[in-house]
Protein backbone atom coordinates (compact mmCIF):
# COMPACT_ATOMS: atom_id res chain seq x y z
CA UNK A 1 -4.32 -28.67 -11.07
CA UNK A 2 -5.32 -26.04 -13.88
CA UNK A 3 -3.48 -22.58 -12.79
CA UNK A 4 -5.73 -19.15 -11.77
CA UNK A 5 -5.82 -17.36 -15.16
CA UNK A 6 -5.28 -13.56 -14.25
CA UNK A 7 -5.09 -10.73 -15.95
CA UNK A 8 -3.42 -7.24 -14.92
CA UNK A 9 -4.42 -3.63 -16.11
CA UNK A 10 -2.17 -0.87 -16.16
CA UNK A 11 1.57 -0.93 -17.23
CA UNK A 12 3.17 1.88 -15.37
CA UNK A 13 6.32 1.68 -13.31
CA UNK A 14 4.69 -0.57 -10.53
CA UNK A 15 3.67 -2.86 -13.08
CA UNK A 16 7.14 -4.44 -13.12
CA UNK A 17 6.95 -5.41 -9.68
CA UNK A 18 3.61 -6.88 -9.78
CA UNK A 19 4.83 -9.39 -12.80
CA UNK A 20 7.57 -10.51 -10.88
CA UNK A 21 5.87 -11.64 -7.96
CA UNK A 22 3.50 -13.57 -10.20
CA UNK A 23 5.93 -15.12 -12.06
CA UNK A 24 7.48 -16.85 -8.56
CA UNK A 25 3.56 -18.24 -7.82
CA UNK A 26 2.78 -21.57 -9.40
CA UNK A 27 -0.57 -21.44 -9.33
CA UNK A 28 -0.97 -18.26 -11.50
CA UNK A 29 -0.53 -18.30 -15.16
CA UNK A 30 -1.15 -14.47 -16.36
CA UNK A 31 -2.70 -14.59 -19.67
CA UNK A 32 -4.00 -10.77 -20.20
CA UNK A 33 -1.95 -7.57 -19.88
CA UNK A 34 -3.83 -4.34 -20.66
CA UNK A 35 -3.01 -0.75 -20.91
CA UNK A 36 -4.64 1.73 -22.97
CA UNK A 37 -0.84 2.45 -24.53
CA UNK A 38 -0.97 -1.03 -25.94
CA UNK A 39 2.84 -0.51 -26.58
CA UNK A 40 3.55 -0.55 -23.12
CA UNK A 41 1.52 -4.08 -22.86
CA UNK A 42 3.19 -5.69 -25.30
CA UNK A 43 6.45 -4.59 -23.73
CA UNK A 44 5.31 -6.52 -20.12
CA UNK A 45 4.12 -9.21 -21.91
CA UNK A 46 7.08 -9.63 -23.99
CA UNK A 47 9.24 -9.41 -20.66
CA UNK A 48 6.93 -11.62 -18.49
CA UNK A 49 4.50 -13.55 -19.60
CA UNK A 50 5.26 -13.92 -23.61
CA UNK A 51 2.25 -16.02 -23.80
CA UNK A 52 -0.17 -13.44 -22.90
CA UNK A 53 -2.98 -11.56 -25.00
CA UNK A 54 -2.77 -7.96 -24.86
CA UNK A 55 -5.57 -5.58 -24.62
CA UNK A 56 -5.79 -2.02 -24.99
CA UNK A 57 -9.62 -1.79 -23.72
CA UNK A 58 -10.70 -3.28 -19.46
CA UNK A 59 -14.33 -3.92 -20.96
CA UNK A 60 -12.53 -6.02 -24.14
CA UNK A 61 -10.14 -7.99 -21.48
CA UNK A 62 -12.80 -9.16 -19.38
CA UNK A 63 -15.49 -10.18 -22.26
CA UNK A 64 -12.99 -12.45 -23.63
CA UNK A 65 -9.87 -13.41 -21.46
CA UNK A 66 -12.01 -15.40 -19.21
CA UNK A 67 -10.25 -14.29 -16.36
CA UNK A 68 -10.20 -15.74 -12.72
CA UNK A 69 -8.80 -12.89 -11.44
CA UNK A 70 -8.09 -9.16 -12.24
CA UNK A 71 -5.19 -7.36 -11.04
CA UNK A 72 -5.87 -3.34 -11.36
CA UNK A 73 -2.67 -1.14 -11.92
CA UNK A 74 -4.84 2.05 -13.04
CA UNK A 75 -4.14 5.61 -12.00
CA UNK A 76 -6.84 5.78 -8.78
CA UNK A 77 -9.36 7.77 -10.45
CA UNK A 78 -10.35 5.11 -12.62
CA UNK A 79 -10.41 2.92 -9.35
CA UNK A 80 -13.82 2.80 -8.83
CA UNK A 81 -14.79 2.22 -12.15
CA UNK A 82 -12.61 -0.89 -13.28
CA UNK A 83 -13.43 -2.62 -9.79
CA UNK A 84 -17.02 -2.04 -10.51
CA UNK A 85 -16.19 -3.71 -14.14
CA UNK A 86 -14.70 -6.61 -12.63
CA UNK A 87 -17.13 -7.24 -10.18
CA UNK A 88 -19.89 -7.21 -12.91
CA UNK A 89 -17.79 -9.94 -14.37
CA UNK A 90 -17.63 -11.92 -11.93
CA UNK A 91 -13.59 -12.27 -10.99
CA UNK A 92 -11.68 -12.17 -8.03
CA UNK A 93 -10.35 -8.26 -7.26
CA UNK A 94 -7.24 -7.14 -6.55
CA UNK A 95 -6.90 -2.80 -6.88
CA UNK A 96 -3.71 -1.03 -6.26
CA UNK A 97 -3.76 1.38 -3.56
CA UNK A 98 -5.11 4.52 -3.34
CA UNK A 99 -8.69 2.51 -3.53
CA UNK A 100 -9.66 6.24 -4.92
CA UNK A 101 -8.65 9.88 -4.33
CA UNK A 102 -11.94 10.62 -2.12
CA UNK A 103 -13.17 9.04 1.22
CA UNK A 104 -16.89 8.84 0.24
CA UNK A 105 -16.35 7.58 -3.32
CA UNK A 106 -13.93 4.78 -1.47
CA UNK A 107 -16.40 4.49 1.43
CA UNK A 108 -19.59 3.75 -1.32
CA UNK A 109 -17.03 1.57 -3.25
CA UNK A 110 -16.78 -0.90 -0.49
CA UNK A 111 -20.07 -0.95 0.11
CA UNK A 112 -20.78 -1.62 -3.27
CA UNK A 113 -18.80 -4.92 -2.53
CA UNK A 114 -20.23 -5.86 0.66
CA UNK A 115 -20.97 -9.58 0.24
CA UNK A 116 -19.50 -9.89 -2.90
CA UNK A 117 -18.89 -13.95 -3.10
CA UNK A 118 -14.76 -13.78 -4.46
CA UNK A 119 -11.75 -11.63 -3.45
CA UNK A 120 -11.71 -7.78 -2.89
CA UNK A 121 -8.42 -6.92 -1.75
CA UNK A 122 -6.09 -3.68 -2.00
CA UNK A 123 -2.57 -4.05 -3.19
CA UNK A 124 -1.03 -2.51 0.05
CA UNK A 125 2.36 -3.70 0.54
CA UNK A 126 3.95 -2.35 2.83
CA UNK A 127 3.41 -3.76 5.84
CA UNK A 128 4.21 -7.24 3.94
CA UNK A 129 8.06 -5.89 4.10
CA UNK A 130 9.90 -8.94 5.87
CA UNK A 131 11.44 -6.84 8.31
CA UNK A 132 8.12 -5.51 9.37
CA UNK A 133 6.25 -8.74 9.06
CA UNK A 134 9.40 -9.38 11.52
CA UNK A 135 8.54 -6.66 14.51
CA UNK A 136 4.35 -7.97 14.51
CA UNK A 137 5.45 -10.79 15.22
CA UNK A 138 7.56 -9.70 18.38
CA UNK A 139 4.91 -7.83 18.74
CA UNK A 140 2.28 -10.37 19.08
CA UNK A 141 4.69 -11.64 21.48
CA UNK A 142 4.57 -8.83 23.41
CA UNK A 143 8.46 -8.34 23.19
CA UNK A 144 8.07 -4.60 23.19
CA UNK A 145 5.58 -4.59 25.69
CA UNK A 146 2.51 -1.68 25.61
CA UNK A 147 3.70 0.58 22.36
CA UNK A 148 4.55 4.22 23.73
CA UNK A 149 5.49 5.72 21.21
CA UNK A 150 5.94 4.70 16.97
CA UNK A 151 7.67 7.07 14.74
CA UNK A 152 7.72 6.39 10.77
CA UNK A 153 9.56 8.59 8.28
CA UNK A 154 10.05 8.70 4.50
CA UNK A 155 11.71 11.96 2.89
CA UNK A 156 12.58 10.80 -0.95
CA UNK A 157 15.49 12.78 -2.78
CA UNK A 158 12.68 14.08 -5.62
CA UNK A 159 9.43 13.53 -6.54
CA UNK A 160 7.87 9.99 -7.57
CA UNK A 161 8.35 9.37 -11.60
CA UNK A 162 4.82 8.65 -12.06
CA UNK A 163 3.62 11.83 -14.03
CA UNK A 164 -0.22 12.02 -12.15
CA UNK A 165 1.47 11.88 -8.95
CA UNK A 166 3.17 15.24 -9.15
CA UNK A 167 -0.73 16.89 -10.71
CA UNK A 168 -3.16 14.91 -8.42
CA UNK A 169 -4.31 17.58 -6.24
CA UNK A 170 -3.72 15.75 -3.12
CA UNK A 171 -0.35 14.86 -2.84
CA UNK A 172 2.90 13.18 -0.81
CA UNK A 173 0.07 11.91 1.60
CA UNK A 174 -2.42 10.14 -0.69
CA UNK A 175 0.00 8.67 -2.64
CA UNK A 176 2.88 7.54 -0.50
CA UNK A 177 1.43 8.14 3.40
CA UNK A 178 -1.33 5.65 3.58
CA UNK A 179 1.51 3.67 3.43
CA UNK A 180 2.89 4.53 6.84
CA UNK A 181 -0.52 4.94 8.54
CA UNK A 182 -1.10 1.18 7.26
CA UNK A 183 1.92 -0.24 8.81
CA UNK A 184 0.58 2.07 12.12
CA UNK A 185 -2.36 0.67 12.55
CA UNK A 186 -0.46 -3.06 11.99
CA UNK A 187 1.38 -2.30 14.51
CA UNK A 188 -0.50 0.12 16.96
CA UNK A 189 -4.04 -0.57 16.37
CA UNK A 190 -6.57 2.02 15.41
CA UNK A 191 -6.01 5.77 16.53
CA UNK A 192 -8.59 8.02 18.72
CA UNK A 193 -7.33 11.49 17.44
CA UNK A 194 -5.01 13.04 14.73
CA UNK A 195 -3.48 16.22 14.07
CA UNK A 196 -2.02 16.92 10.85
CA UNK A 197 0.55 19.70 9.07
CA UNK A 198 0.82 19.84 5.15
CA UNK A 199 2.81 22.11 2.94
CA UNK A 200 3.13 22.78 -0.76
CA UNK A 201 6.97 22.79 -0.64
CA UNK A 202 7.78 21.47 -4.06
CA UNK A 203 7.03 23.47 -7.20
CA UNK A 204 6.29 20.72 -9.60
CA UNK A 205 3.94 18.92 -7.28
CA UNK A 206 -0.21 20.00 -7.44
CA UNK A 207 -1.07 18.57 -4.29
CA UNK A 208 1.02 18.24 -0.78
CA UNK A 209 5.06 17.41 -0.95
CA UNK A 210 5.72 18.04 2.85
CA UNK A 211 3.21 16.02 5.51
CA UNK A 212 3.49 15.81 9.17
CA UNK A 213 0.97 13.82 11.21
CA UNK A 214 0.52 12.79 15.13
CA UNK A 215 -1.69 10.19 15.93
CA UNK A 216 -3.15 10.10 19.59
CA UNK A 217 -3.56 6.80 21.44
CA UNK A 218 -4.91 6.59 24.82
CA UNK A 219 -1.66 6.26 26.21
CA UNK A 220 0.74 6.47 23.39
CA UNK A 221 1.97 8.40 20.29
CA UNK A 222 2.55 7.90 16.53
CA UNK A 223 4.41 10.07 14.05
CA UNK A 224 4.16 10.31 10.83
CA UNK A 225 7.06 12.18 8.82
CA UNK A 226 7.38 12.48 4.78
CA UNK A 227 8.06 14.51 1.57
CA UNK A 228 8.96 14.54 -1.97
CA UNK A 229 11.34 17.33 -1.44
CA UNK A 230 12.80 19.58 -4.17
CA UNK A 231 16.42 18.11 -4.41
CA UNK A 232 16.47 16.77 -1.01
CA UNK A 233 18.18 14.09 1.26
CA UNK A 234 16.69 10.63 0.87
CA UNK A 235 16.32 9.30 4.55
CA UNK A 236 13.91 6.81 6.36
CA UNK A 237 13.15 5.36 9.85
CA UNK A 238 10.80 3.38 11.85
CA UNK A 239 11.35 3.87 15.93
CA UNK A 240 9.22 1.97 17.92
CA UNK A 241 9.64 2.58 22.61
CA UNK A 242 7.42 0.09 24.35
CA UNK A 243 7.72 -0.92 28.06
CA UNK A 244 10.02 -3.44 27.77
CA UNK A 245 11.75 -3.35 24.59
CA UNK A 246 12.87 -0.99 21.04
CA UNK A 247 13.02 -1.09 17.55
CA UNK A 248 14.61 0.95 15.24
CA UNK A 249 14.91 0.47 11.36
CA UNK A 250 16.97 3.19 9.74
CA UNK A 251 16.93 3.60 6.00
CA UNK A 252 14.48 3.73 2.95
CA UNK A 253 11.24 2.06 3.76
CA UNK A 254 10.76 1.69 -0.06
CA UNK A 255 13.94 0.92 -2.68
CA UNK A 256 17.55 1.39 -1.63
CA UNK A 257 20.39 0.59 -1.24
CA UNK A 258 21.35 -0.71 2.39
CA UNK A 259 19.63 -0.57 5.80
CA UNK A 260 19.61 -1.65 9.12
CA UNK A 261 17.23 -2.85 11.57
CA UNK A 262 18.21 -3.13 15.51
CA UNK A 263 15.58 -4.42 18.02
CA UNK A 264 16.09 -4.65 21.83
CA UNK A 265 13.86 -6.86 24.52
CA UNK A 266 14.64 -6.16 28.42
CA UNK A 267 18.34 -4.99 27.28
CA UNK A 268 19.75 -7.78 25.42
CA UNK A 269 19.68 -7.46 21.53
CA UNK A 270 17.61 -9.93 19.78
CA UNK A 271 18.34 -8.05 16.33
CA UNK A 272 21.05 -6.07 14.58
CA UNK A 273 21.34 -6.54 10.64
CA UNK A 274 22.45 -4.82 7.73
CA UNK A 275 18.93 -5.11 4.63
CA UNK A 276 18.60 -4.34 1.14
CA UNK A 277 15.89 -2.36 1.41
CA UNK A 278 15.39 -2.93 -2.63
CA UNK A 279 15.52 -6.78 -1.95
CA UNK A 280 12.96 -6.12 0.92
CA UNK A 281 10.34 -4.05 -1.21
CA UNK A 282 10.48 -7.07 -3.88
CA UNK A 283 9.90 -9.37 -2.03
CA UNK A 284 6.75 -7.66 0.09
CA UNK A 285 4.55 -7.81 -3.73
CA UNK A 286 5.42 -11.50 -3.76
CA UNK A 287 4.18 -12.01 -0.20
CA UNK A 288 1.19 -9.85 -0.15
CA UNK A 289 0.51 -12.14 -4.01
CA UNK A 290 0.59 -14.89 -2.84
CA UNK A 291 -1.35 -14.40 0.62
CA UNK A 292 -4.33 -13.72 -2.60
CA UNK A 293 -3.65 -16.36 -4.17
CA UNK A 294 -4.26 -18.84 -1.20
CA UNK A 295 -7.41 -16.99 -0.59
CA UNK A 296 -8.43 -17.70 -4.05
CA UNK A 297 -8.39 -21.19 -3.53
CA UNK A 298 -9.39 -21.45 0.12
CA UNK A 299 -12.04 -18.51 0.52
CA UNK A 300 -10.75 -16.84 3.39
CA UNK A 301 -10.82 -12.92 3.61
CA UNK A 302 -7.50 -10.96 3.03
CA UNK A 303 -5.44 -9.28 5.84
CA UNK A 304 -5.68 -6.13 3.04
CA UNK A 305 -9.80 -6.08 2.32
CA UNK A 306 -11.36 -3.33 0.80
CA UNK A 307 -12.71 -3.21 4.43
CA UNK A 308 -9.94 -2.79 6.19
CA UNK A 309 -7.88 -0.66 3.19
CA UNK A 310 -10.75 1.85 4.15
CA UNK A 311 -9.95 1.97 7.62
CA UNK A 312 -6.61 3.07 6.73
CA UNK A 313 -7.64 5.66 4.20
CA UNK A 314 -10.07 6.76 6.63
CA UNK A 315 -7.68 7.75 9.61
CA UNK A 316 -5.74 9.36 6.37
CA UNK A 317 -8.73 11.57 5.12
CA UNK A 318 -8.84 12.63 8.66
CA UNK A 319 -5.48 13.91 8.46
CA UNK A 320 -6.36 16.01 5.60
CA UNK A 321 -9.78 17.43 7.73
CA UNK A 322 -6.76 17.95 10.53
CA UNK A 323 -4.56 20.33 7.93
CA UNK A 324 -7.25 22.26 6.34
CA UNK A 325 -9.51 22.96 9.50
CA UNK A 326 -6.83 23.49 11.85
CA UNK A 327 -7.75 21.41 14.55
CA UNK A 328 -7.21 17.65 15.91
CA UNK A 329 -10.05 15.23 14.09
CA UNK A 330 -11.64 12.83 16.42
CA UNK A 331 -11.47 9.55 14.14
CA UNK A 332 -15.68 9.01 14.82
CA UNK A 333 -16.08 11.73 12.18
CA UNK A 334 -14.60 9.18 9.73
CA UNK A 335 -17.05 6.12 10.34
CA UNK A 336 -15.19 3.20 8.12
């Protein structure tokens, strides 16, 4: 069987990551890297995929790579545009997360792909962590029992390398919290009402470095907790209370070193082990890559559609209403 021929865009930090988990999928042969610092292409490629062309222009890759699929690593304002690109030629769509920095340019964006006959998915990860893939599915055996209340946190020791992170006017939450508010909704379903607190605490950060969010469920609660401090403490958690049963995860929910995950049904322990949280994270890009792959070749929709990335983003951008107006945001005003 003749391997998918993909190409990927971008070569920043994440790019690594992305490469790896396509190198583990046998169906995949990536034969284009791009980056409009053709340096750093060649560098991935050399690493990689030694085989593959490198392109310093999107329009260029697609006109002659003859690409079955495009993987886009792009800073999110030039979201829209490069998944518009790719649809026009014709390949199966994969975008890294934020789909784009505004609500209505995402919400038009998927619209704009609304029937479109191959893949459209969003390079969300998170909730493709093992250990989390691990609590839906004692959740979908109702281990826990009715959710009560769901508490995620993520305060990293600095800000993220990635130069545009620390001058995109919307900060910490954009580009790190629709991470949380995915794995949320995986979890919790979607929420009725949020309230939202968001502070400029971090001098070399444009946008927000501190965010603090409550989600309202007709009978439960979910908290959202994170920051790119100035010189902080690195810490992370997931707590989960149902009826019946607990989880708690303590440690980074991105890279690190060690953490541990402890889950209780009816008081006896089902769960109580030491992770490499580092080990974890590489391991969700292979998982949510190869999940596309097989709907490549079968034609079923992705967990991680543009549809349902905009369902996240859209009980996100409510957050943001939340912090500037004041108030708690009904999630109706953010029709997804």
């Amino acid at each position: 069987m003749s391997r998918l021929r993909g190409g990927l865009f971008g070569c920043g930090m994440i790019s690594e990551f992305h490469l790896r988990g396509w190198q583990r999928i046998p169906e995949v042969e990536i034969v284009a890297i791009g980056n409009r610092t053709l340096a750093r292409a060649e560098a991935r490629r050399d690493q990689y995929f030694p085989a593959a062309a490198v392109y310093a222009d999107l329009r260029v890759m697609l006109e002659q790579a003859r690409l079955d699929f495009l993987d886009i690593l792009t800073i999110p304002a030039l979201h829209r545009e490069h998944v518009l690109l790719a649809r026009a030629a014709g390949v199966h769509i994969i975008c890294q997360k934020p789909l784009c920095n505004d609500f209505e340019d995402a919400r038009d964006l998927v619209a704009a792909l609304a029937g479109y006959p191959r893949l459209f998915a969003v390079h969300e990860n998170h909730r493709y962590r093992p250990w989390f893939q691990r609590l839906l599915a004692w959740h979908r055996e109702e281990a826990f029992g009715p959710i009560r209340l769901l508490r995620l946190e993520q305060h990293d020791a600095s800000e993220p390398p990635e130069r545009y992170k620390t001058e995109t006017p919307r900060g910490v939450l954009l580009e790190y919290g629709t991470h949380l508010v995915d794995m949320v909704r995986a979890l919790h379903g979607a929420p009725e009402r949020v309230y939202a607190r968001l502070h400029r605490g971090n001098p070399r950060i444009a946008g927000e470095s501190l965010a603090h969010l409550l989600f309202e469920y007709p009978e439960s609660t979910a908290v959202i907790d994170i920051g790119w401090p100035d010189r902080g403490i690195a810490q992370g958690s997931l707590h989960l209370q149902g009826e019946r049963g607990a989880a708690y995860y303590e440690g980074p929910l991105a890279r690190g070193a060690s953490s541990r995950l402890r889950v209780m049904r009816a008081g006896r322990l089902l769960a109580d082990e030491l992770l490499s949280p580092t080990d974890e994270y590489v391991e969700s890009f292979y998982l949510f890559e190869r999940e596309c792959v097989d709907c490549m070749l079968t034609g079923r929709a992705p967990v991680q559609s543009g549809a349902e990335n905009l369902r996240t983003l859209a009980s996100t951008f409510a957050a943001y209403r939340a912090a500037a107006e004041g108030r708690i945001v009904d999630l109706a005003e953010f029709p997804a």
